[in-house]
Protein backbone atom coordinates (compact mmCIF):
# COMPACT_ATOMS: atom_id res chain seq x y z
CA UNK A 1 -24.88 19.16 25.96
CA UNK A 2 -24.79 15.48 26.80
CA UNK A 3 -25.23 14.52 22.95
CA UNK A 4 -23.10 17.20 21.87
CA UNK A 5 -20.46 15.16 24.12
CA UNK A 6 -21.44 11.64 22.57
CA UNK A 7 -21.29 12.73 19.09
CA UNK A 8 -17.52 14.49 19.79
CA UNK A 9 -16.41 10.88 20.91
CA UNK A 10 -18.27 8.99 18.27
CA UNK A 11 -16.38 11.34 15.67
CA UNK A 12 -12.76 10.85 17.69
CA UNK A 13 -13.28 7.09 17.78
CA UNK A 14 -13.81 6.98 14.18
CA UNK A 15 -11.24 9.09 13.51
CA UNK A 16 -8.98 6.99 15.45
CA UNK A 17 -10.22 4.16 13.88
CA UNK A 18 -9.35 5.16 10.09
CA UNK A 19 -5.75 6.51 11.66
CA UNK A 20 -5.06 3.06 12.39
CA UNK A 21 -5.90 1.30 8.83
CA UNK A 22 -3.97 0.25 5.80
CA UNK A 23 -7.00 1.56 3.98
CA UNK A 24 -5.95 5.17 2.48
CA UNK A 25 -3.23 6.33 0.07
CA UNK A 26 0.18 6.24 0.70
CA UNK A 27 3.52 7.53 -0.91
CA UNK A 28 5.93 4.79 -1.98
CA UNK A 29 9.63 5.26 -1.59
CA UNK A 30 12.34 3.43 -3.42
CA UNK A 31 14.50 1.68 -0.93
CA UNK A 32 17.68 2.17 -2.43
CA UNK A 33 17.41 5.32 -3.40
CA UNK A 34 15.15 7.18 -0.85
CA UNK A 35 13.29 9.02 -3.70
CA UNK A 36 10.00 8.99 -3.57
CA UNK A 37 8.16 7.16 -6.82
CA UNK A 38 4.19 7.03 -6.77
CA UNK A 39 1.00 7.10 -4.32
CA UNK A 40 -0.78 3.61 -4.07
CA UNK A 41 -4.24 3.90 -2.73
CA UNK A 42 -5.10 0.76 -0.51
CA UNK A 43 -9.03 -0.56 -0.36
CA UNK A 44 -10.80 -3.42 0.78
CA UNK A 45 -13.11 -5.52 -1.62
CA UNK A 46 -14.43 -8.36 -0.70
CA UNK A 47 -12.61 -9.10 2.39
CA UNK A 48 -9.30 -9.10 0.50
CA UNK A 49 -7.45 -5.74 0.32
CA UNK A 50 -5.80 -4.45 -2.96
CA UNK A 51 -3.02 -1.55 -3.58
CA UNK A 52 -3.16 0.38 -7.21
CA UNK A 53 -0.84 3.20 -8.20
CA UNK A 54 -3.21 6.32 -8.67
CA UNK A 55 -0.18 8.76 -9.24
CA UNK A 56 3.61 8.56 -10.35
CA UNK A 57 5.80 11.19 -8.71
CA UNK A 58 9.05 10.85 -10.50
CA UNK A 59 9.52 12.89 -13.56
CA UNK A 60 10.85 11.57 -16.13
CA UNK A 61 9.53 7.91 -15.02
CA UNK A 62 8.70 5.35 -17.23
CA UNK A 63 4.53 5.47 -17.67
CA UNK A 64 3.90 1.68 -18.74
CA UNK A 65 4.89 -1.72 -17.31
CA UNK A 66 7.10 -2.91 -19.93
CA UNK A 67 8.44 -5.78 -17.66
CA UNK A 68 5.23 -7.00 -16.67
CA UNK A 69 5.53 -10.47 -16.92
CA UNK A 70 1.38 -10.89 -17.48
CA UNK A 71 -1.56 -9.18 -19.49
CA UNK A 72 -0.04 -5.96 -17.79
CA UNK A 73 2.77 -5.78 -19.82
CA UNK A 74 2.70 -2.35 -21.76
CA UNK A 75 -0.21 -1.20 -19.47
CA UNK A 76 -0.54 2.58 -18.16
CA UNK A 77 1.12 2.36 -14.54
CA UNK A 78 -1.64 4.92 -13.01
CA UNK A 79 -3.85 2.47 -12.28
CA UNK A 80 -2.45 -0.95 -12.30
CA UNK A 81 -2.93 -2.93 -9.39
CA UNK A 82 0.15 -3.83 -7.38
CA UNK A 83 -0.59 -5.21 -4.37
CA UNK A 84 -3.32 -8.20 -4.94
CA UNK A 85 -5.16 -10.38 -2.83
CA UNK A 86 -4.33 -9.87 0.95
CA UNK A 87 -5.60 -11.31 4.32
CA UNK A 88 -5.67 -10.04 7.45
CA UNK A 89 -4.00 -12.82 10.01
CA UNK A 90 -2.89 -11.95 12.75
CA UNK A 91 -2.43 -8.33 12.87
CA UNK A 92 -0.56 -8.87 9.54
CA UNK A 93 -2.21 -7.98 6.09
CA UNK A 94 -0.33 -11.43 3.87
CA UNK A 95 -0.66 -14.34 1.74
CA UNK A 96 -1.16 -11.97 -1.07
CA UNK A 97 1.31 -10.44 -3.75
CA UNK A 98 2.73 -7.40 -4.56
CA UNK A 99 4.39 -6.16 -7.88
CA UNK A 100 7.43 -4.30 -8.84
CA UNK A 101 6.71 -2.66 -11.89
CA UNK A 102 10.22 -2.01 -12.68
CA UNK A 103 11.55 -5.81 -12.54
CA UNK A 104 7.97 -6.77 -13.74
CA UNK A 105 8.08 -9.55 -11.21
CA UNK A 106 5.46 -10.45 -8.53
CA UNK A 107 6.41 -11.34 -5.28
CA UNK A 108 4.89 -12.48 -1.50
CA UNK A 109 3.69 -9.52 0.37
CA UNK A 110 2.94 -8.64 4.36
CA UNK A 111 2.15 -4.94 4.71
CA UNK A 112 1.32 -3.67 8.39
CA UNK A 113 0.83 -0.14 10.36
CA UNK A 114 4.66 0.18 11.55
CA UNK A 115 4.46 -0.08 15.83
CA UNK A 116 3.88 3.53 17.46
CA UNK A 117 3.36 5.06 13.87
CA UNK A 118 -0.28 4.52 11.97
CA UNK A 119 1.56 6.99 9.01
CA UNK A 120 3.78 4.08 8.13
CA UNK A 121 3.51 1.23 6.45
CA UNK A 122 5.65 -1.68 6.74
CA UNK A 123 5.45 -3.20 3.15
CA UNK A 124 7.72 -6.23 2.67
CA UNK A 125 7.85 -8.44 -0.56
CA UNK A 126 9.86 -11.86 -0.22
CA UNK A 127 11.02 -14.95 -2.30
CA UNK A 128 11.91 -17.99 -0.48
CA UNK A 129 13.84 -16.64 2.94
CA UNK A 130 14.51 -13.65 0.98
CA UNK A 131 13.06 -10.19 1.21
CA UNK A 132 13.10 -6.76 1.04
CA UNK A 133 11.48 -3.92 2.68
CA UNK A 134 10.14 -0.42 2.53
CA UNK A 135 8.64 1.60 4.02
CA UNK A 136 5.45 4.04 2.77
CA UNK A 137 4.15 7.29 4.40
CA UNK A 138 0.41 7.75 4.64
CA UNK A 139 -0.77 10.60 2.23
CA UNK A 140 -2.80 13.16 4.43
C-alpha cells in the first residue's frame, strides 16, 4: 500500500510539473482578430527552447512564407520554426526571437505561463519600446 501511495505522488508531481511548462503545443490566436491560426509545438534543445508551427488552422490560409525575409522565404509554414533561441531568466523564457510569418519579419520575444493559468501563454514580440502581445492556449 505504502508504494502504491509513493508512486500516486511521484505520478501527480510530474504531472504537475509538465502542467507548469512552456514545453507542449499550443494554439496561436491572432490578436486582432481573435481567430485562431495554427498550433506551435514548443521543445527544449540544447538548453535553448524553440517554437515550430506543426499545424495551420485557418482555411483558406496562405501555406508558404512568402514574406520571409531569410532562406525561409517560400518555405512550407508546417514546420518552420518561429520562435528561435530562448533563455530562461528569471522566470521569463527571452533574449530569443520570434517570427510573424505574415509580415515576414522577426522580432524580440518573452513567452511565459500567464499567473494562475499554466494553459496560457503570454507570448510577446517587441521592437525598441514597442510590442505586442498574445496570448496562446495550451493544446490538451
Amino acid at each position: 500500500m505504502r508504494h502504491l501511495f509513493f508512486l500516486f505522488a511521484f505520478v501527480l508531481t510530474a504531472t504537475m510539473a509538465t502542467a507548469q511548462s512552456v514545453i507542449g503545443t499550443w494554439r496561436t490566436v491572432d490578436d486582432e482578430t481573435g481567430e485562431a491560426k495554427s498550433h506551435v509545438q514548443i521543445y527544449e534543445q540544447g538548453g535553448l527552447v524553440y517554437g515550430k508551427i506543426i499545424k495551420l488552422l485557418r482555411k483558406n490560409a496562405k501555406t508558404t512564407c512568402d514574406n520571409c525575409p531569410d532562406d525561409r522565404k517560400g518555405k512550407p509554414l508546417v514546420d518552420m520554426i518561429i520562435l528561435d533561441k530562448m533563455k530562461l531568466n528569471g522566470g521569463y523564457y527571452q533574449d530569443g526571437n520570434i517570427l510573424d510569418p505574415e509580415k515576414g519579419k522577426w522580432y524580440g520575444c518573452k513567452i511565459w505561463l500567464k499567473e494562475g493559468d499554466p494553459n496560457t501563454l503570454v507570448v510577446r514580440g517587441s521592437v525598441g519600446p514597442f510590442y505586442r502581445t498574445q496570448y496562446w492556449s495550451r493544446v490538451q
